[in-house]
PDB file of N, CA and C in Angstrom:
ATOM      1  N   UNK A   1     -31.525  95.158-158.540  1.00  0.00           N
ATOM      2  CA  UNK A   1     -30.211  94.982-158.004  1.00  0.00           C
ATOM      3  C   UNK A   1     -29.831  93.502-157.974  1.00  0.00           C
ATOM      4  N   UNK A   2     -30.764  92.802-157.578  1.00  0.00           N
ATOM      5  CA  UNK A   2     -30.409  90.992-157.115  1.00  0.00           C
ATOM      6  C   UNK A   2     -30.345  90.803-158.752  1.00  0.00           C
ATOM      7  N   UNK A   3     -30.817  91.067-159.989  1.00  0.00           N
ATOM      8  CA  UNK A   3     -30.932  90.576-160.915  1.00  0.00           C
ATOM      9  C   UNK A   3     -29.595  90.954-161.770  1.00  0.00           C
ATOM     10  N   UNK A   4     -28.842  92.279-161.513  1.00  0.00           N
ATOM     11  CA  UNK A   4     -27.780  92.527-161.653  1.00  0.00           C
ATOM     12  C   UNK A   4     -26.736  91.793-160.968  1.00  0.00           C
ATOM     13  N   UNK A   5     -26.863  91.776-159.991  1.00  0.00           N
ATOM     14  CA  UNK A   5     -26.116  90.837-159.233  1.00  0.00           C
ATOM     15  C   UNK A   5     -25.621  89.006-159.886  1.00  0.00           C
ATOM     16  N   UNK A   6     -26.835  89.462-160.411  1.00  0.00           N
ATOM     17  CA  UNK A   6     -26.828  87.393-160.858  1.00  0.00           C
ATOM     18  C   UNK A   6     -26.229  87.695-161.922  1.00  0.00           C
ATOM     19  N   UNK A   7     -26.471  88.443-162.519  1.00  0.00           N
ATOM     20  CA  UNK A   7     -25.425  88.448-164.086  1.00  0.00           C
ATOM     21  C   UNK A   7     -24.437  88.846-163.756  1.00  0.00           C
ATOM     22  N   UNK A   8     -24.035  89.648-163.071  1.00  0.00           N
ATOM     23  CA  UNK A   8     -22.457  89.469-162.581  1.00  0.00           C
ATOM     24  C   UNK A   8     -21.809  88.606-162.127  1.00  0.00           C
ATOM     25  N   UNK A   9     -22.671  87.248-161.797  1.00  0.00           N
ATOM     26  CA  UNK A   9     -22.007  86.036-160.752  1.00  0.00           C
ATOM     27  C   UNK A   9     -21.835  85.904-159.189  1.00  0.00           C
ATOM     28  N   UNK A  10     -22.747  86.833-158.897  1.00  0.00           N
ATOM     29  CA  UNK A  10     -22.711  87.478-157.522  1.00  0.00           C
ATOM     30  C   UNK A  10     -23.933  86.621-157.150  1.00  0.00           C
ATOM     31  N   UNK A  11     -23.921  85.546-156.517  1.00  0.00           N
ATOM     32  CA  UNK A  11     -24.907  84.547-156.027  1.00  0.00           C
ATOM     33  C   UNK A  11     -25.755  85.012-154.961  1.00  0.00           C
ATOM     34  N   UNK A  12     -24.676  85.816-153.769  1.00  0.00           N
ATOM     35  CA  UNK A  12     -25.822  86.582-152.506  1.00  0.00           C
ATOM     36  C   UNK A  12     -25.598  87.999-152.422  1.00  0.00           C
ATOM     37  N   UNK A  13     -26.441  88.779-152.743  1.00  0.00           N
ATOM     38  CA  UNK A  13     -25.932  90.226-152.582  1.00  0.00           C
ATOM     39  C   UNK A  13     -27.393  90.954-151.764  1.00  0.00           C
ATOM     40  N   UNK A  14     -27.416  91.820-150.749  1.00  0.00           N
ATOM     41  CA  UNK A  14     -28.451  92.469-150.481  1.00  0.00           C
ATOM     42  C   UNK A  14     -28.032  94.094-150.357  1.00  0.00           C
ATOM     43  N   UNK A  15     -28.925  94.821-150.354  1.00  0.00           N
ATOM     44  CA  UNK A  15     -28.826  96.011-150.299  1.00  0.00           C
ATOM     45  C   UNK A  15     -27.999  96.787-149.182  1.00  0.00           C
ATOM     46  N   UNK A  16     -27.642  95.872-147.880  1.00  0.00           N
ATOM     47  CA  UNK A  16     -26.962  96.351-147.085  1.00  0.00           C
ATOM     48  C   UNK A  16     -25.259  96.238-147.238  1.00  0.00           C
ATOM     49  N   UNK A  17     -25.524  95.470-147.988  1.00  0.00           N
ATOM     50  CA  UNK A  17     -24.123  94.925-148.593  1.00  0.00           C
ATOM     51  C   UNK A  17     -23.574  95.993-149.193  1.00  0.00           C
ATOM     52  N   UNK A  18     -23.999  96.733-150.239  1.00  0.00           N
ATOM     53  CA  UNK A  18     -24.090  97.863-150.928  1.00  0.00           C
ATOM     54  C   UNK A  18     -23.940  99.180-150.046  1.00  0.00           C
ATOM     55  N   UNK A  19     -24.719  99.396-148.902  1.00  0.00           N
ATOM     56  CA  UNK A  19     -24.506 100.259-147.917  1.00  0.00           C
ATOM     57  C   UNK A  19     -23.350 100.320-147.219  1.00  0.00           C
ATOM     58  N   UNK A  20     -22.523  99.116-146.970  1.00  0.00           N
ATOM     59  CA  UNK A  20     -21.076  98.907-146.185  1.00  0.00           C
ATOM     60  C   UNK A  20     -20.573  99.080-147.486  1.00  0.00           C
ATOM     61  N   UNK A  21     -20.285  98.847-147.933  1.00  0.00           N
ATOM     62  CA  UNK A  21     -19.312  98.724-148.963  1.00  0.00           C
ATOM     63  C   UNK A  21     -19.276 100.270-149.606  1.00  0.00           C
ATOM     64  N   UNK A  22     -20.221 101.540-149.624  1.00  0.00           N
ATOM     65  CA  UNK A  22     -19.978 102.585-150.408  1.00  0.00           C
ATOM     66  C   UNK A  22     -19.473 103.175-148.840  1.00  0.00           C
ATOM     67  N   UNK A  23     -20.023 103.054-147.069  1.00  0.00           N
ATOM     68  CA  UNK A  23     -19.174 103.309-146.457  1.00  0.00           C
ATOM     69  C   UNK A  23     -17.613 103.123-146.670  1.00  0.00           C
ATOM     70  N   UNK A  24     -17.002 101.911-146.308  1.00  0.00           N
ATOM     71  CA  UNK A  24     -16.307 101.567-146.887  1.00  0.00           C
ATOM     72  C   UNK A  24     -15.329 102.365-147.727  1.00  0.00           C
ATOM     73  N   UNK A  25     -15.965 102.384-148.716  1.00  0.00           N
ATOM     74  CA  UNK A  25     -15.093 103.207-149.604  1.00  0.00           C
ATOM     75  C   UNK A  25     -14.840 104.631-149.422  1.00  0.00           C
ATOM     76  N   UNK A  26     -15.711 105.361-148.881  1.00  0.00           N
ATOM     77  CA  UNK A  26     -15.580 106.490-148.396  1.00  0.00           C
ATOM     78  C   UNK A  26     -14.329 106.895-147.544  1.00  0.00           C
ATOM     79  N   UNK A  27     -14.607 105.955-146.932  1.00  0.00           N
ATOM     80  CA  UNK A  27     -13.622 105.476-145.221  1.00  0.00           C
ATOM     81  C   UNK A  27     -12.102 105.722-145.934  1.00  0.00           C
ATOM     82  N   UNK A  28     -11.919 104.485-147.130  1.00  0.00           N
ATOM     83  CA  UNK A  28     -10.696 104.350-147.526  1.00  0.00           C
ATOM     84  C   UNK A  28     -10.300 105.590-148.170  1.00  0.00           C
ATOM     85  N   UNK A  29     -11.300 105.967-148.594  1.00  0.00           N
ATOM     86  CA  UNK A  29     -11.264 107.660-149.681  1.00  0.00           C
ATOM     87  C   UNK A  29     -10.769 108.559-148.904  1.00  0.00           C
ATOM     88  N   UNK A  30     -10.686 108.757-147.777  1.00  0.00           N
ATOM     89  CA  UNK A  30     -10.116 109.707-146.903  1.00  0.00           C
ATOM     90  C   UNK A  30     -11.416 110.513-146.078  1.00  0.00           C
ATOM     91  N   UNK A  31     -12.652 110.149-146.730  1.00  0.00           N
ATOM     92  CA  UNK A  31     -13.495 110.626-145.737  1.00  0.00           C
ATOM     93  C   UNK A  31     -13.645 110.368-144.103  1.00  0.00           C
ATOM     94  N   UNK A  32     -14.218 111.685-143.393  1.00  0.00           N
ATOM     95  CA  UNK A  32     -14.140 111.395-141.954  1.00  0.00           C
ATOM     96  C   UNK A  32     -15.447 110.582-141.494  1.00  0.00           C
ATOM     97  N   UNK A  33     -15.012 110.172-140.703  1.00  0.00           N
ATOM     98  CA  UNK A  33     -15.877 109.394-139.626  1.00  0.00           C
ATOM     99  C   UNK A  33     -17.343 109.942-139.396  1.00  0.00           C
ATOM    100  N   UNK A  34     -17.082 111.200-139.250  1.00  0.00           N
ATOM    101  CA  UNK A  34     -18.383 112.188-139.235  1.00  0.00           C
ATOM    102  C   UNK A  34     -19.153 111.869-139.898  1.00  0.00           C
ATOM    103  N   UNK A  35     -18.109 112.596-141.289  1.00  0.00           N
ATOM    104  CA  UNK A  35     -19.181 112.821-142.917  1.00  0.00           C
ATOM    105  C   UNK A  35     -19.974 111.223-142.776  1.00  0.00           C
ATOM    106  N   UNK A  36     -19.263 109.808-142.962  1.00  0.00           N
ATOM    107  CA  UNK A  36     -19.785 108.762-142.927  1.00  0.00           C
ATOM    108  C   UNK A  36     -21.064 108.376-142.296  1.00  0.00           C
ATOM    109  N   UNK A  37     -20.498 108.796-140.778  1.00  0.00           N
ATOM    110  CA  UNK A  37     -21.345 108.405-139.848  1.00  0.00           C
ATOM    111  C   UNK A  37     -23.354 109.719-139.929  1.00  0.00           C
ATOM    112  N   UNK A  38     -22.852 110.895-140.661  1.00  0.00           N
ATOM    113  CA  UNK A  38     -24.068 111.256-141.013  1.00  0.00           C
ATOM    114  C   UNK A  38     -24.625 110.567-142.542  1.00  0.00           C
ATOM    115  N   UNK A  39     -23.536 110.121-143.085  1.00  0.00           N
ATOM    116  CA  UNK A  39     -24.618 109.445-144.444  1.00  0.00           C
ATOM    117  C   UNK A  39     -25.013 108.403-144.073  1.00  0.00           C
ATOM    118  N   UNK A  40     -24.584 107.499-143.343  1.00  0.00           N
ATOM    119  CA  UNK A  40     -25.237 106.767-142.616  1.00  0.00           C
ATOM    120  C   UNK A  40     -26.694 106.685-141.702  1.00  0.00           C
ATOM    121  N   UNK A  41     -26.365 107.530-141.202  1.00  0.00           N
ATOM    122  CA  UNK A  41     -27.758 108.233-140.383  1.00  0.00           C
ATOM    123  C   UNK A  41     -27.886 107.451-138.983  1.00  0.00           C
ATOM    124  N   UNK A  42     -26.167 106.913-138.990  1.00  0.00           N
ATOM    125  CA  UNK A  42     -26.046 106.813-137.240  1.00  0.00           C
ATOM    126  C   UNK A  42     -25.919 107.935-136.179  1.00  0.00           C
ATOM    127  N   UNK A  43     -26.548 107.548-134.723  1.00  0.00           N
ATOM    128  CA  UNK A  43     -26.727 108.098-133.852  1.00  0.00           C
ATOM    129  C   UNK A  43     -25.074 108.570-133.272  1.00  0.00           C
ATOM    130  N   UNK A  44     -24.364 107.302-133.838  1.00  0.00           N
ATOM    131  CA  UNK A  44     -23.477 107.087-132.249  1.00  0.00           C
ATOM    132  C   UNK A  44     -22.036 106.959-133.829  1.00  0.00           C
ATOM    133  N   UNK A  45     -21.146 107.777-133.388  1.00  0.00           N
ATOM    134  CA  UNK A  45     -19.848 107.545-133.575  1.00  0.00           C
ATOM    135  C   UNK A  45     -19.155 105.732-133.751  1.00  0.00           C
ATOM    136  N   UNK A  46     -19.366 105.180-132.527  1.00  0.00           N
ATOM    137  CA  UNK A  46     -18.938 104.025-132.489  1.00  0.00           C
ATOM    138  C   UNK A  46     -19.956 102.998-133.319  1.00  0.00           C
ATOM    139  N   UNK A  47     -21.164 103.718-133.297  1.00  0.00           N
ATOM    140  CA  UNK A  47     -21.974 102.436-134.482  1.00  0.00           C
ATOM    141  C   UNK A  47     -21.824 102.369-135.447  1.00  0.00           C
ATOM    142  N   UNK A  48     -20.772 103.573-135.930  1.00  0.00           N
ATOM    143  CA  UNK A  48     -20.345 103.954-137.517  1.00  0.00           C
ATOM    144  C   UNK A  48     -18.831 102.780-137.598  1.00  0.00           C
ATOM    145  N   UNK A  49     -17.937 103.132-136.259  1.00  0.00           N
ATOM    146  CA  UNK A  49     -16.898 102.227-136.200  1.00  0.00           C
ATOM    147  C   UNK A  49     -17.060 101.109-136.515  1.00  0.00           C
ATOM    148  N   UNK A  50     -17.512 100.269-135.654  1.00  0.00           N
ATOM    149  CA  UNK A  50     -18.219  99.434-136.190  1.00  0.00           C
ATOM    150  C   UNK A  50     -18.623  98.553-137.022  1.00  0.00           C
ATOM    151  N   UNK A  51     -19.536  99.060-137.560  1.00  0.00           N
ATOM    152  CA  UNK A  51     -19.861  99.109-138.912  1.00  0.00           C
ATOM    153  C   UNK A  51     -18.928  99.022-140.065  1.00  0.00           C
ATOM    154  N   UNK A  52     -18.089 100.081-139.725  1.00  0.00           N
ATOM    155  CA  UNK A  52     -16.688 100.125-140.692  1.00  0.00           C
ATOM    156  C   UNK A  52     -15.570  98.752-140.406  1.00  0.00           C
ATOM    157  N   UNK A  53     -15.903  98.126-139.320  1.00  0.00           N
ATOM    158  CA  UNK A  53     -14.916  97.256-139.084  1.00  0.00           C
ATOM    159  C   UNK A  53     -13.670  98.005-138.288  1.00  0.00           C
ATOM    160  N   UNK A  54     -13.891  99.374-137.980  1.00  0.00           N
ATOM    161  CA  UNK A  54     -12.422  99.532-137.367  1.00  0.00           C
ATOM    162  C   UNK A  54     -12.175  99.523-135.473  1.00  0.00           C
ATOM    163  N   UNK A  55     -10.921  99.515-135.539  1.00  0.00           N
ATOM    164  CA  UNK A  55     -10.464  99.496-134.388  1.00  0.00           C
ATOM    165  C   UNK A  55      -9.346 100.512-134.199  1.00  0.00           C
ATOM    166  N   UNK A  56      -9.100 100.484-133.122  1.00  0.00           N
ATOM    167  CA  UNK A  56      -8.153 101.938-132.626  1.00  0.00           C
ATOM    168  C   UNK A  56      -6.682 100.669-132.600  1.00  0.00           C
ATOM    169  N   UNK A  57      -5.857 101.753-132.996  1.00  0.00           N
ATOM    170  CA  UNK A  57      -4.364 100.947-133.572  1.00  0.00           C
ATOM    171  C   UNK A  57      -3.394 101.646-132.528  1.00  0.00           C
ATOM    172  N   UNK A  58      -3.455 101.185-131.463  1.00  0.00           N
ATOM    173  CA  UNK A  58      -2.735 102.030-129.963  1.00  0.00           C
ATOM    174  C   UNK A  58      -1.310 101.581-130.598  1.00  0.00           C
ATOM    175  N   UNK A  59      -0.540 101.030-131.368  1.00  0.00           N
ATOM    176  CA  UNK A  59       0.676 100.965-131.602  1.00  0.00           C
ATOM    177  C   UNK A  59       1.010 101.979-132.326  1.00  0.00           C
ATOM    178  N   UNK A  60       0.671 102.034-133.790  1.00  0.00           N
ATOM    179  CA  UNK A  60       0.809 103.326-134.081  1.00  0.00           C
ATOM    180  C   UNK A  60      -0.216 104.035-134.233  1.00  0.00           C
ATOM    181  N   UNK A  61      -0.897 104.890-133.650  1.00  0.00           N
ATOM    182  CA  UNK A  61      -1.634 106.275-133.071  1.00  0.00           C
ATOM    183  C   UNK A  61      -1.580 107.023-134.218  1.00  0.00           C
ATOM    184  N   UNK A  62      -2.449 107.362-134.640  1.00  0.00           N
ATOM    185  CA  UNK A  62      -2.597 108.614-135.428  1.00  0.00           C
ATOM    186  C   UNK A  62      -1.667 109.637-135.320  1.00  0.00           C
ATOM    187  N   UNK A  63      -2.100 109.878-133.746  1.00  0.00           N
ATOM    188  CA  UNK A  63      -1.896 111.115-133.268  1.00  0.00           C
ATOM    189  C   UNK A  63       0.052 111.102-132.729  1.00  0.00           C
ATOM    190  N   UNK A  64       0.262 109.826-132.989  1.00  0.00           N
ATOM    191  CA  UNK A  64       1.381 110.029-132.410  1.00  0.00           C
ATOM    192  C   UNK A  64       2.603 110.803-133.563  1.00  0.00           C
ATOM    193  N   UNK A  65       2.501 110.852-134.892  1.00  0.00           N
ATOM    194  CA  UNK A  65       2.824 111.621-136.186  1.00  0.00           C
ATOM    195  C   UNK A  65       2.239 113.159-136.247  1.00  0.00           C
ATOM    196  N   UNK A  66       1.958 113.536-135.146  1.00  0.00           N
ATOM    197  CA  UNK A  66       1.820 114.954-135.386  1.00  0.00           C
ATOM    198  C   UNK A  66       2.939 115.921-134.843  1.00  0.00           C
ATOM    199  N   UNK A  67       3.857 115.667-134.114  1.00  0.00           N
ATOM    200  CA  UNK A  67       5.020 115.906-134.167  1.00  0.00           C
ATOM    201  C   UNK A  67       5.113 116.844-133.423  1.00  0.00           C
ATOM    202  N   UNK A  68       4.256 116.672-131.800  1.00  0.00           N
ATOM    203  CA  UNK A  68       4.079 117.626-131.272  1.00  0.00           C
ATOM    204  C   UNK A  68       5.313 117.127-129.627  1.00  0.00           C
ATOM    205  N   UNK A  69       5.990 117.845-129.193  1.00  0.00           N
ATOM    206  CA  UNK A  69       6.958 117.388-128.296  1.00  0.00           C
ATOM    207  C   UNK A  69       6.480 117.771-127.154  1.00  0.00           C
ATOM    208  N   UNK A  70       6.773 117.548-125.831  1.00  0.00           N
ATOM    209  CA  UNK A  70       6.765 118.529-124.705  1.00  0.00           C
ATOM    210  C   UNK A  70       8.743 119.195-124.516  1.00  0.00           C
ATOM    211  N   UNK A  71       8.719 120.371-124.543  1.00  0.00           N
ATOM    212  CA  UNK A  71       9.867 120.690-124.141  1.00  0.00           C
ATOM    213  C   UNK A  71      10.435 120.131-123.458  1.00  0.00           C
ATOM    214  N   UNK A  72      12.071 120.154-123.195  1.00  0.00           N
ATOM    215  CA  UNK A  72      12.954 119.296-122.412  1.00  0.00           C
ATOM    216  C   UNK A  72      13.599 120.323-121.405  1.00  0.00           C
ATOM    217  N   UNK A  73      14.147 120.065-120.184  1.00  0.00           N
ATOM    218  CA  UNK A  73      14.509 120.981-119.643  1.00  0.00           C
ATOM    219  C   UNK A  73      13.647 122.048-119.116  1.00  0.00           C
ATOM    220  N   UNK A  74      12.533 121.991-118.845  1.00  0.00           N
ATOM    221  CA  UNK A  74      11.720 123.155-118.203  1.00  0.00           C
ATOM    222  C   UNK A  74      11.936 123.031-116.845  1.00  0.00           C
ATOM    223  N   UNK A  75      10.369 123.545-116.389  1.00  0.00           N
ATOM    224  CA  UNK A  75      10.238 123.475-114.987  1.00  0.00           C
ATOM    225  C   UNK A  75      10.392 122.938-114.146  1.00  0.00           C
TER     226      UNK A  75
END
């Protein structure tokens, strides 16, 4: 791998590098957190986060595009 690396021009590369980075791509691929976080062979949800670099985006919410209302006018 390091010897591939050098012929590509890639001066520091280690194998973990390689490990984030096919996370990573997964992540961007639309894979879940789950699937990741078991190819990974983390314990913990958030060590996968993490790892991924992410953070929770409380401005716009995932969840806030699901287009779910509470009725108006009830009880």
């Amino acid at each position: 791998m390091r010897e591939r690396a050098r012929v590509a021009g890639i001066e520091r590369l280690a194998p973990h590098d390689l490990r984030r980075t096919c996370a990573r791509l997964c992540h961007a691929a639309g894979g879940e957190l789950e699937q990741i976080q078991f190819l990974l062979g983390h314990r913990s949800a958030e060590t996968t986060e993490h790892y991924l670099g992410l953070r929770q985006r409380i401005v716009a919410a995932v969840n806030d595009k699901i287009g779910l209302e509470p009725a108006t006018g009830g009880r």
